[in-house]
Protein backbone atom coordinates (compact mmCIF):
# COMPACT_ATOMS: atom_id res chain seq x y z
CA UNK A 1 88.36 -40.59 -70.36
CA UNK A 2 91.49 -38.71 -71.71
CA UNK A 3 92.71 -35.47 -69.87
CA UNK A 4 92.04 -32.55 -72.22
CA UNK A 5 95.13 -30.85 -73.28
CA UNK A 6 96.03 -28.24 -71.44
CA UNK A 7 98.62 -24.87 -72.74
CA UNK A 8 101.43 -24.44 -70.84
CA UNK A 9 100.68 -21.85 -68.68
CA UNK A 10 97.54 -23.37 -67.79
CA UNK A 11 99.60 -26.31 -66.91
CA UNK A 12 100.75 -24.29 -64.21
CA UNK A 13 97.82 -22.57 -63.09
CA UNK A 14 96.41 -26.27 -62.36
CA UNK A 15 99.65 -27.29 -60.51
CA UNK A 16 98.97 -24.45 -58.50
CA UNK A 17 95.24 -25.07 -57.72
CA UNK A 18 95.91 -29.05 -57.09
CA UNK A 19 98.85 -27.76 -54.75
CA UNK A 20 96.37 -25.86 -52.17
CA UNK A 21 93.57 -28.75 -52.80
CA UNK A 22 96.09 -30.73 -51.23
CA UNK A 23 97.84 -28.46 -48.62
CA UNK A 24 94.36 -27.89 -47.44
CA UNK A 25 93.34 -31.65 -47.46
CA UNK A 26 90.43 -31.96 -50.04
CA UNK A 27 92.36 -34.19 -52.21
CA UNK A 28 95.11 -36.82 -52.10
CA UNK A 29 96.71 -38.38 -54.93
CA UNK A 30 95.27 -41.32 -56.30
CA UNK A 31 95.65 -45.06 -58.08
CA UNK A 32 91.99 -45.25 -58.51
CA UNK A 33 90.56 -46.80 -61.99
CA UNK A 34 88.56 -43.77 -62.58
CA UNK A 35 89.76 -40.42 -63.61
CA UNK A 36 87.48 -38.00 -64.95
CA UNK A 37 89.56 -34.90 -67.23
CA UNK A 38 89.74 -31.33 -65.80
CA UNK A 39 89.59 -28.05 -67.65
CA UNK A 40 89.99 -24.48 -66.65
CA UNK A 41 87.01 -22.02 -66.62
CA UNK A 42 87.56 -18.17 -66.21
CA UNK A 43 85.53 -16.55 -62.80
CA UNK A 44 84.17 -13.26 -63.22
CA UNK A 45 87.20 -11.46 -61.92
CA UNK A 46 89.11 -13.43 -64.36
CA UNK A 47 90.88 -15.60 -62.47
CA UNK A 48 90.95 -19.84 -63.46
CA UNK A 49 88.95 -22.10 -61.46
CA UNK A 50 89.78 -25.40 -62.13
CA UNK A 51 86.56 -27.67 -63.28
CA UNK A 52 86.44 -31.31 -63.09
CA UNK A 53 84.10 -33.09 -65.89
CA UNK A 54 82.32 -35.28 -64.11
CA UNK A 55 79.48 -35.59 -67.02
CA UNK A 56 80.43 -39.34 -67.81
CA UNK A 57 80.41 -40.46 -64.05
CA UNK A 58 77.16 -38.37 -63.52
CA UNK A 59 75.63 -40.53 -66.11
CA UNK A 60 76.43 -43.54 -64.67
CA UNK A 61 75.22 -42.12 -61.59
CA UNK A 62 71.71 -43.25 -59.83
CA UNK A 63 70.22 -39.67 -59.14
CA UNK A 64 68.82 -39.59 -55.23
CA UNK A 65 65.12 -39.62 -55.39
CA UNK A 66 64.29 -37.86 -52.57
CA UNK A 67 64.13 -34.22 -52.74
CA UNK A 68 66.42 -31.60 -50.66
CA UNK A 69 64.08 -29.22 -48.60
CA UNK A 70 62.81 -26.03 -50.13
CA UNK A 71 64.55 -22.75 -49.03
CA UNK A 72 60.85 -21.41 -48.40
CA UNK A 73 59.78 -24.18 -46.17
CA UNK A 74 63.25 -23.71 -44.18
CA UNK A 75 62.28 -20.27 -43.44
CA UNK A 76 58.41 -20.92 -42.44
CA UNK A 77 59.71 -23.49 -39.65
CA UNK A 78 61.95 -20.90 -38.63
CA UNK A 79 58.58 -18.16 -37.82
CA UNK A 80 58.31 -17.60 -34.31
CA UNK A 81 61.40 -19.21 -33.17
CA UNK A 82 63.79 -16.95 -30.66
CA UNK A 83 67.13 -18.08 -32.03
CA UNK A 84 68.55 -18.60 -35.14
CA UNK A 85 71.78 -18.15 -37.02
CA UNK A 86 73.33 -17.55 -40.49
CA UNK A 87 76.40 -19.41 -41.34
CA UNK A 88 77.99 -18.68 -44.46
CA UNK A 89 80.67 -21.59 -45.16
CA UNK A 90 83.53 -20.68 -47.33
CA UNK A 91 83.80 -23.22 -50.03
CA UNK A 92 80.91 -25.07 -48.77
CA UNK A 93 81.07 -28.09 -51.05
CA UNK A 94 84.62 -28.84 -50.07
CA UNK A 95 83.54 -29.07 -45.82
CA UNK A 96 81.48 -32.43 -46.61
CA UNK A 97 83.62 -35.86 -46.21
CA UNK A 98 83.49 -37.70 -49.43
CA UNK A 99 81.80 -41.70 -48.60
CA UNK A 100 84.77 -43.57 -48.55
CA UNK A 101 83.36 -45.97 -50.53
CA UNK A 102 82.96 -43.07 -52.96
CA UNK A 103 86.29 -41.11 -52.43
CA UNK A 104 87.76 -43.32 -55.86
CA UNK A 105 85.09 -42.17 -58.19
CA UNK A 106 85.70 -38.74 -57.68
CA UNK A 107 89.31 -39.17 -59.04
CA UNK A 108 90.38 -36.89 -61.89
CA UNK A 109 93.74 -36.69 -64.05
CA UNK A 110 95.73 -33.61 -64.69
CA UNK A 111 99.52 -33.14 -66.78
CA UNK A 112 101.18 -34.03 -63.61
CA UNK A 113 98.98 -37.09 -62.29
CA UNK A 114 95.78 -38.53 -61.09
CA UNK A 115 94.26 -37.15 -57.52
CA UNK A 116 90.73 -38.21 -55.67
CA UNK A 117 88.69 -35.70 -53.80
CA UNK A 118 88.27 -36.60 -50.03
CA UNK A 119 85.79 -33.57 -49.25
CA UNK A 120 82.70 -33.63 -51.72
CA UNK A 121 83.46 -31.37 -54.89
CA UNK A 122 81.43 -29.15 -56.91
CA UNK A 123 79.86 -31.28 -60.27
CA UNK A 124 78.70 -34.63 -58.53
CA UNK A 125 75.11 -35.04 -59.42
CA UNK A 126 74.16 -36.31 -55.91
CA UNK A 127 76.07 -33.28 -54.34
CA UNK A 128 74.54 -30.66 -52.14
């Protein structure tokens, strides 16, 4: 799929966002025959996050058929016990190893060239 076209300044916004993706090691660049486009969405405090459009590769995707366990259930194995914990994990998505097997699908194409996720982004339809 093409890249979507991108205005300058958003040009650099990305180059900026792919720059700590890769200082911090969740992507690496990439030769892989797959590259899904990227676009910029605005958060709530109006900053850009940068969005990968994985909607074609979803489709081609087999969904998982088993089903992740309810939140509810979590918490009525968790009556009685002594010990528990809360961890909240920044970025959550991005602490799970992509399958290497999997790491070219997840490859996506900006102004300045094409990169691959190694840590499991947000968008994948078997994703957490």
């Amino acid at each position: 799929r093409r890249p979507y076209r991108l205005a300058p300044v958003e040009r650099e916004t990305v180059r900026k966002i792919v720059d700590e993706l890769q200082t911090a090691g969740i992507i690496r660049p990439s030769c892989s025959p797959f590259a899904s486009p990227i676009l910029l969405v605005k958060k709530k405090n109006g900053s850009d996050r940068m969005v990968v459009d994985y909607r074609e590769l979803n489709n081609n995707t087999i969904p998982d058929r088993f089903p992740l366990p309810l939140i509810s259930d979590q918490i009525a194995r968790l009556g009685g016990a002594h010990f528990f914990t809360c961890l909240d994990m920044a970025s959550g998505f991005n602490q799970i190893p992509v399958h290497p097997d999997s790491i070219e699908r997840t490859a996506f194409v900006t102004p300045d060239g094409q990169w691959e996720y190694v840590a499991v982004p947000f968008g994948l339809r078997n994703g957490p």
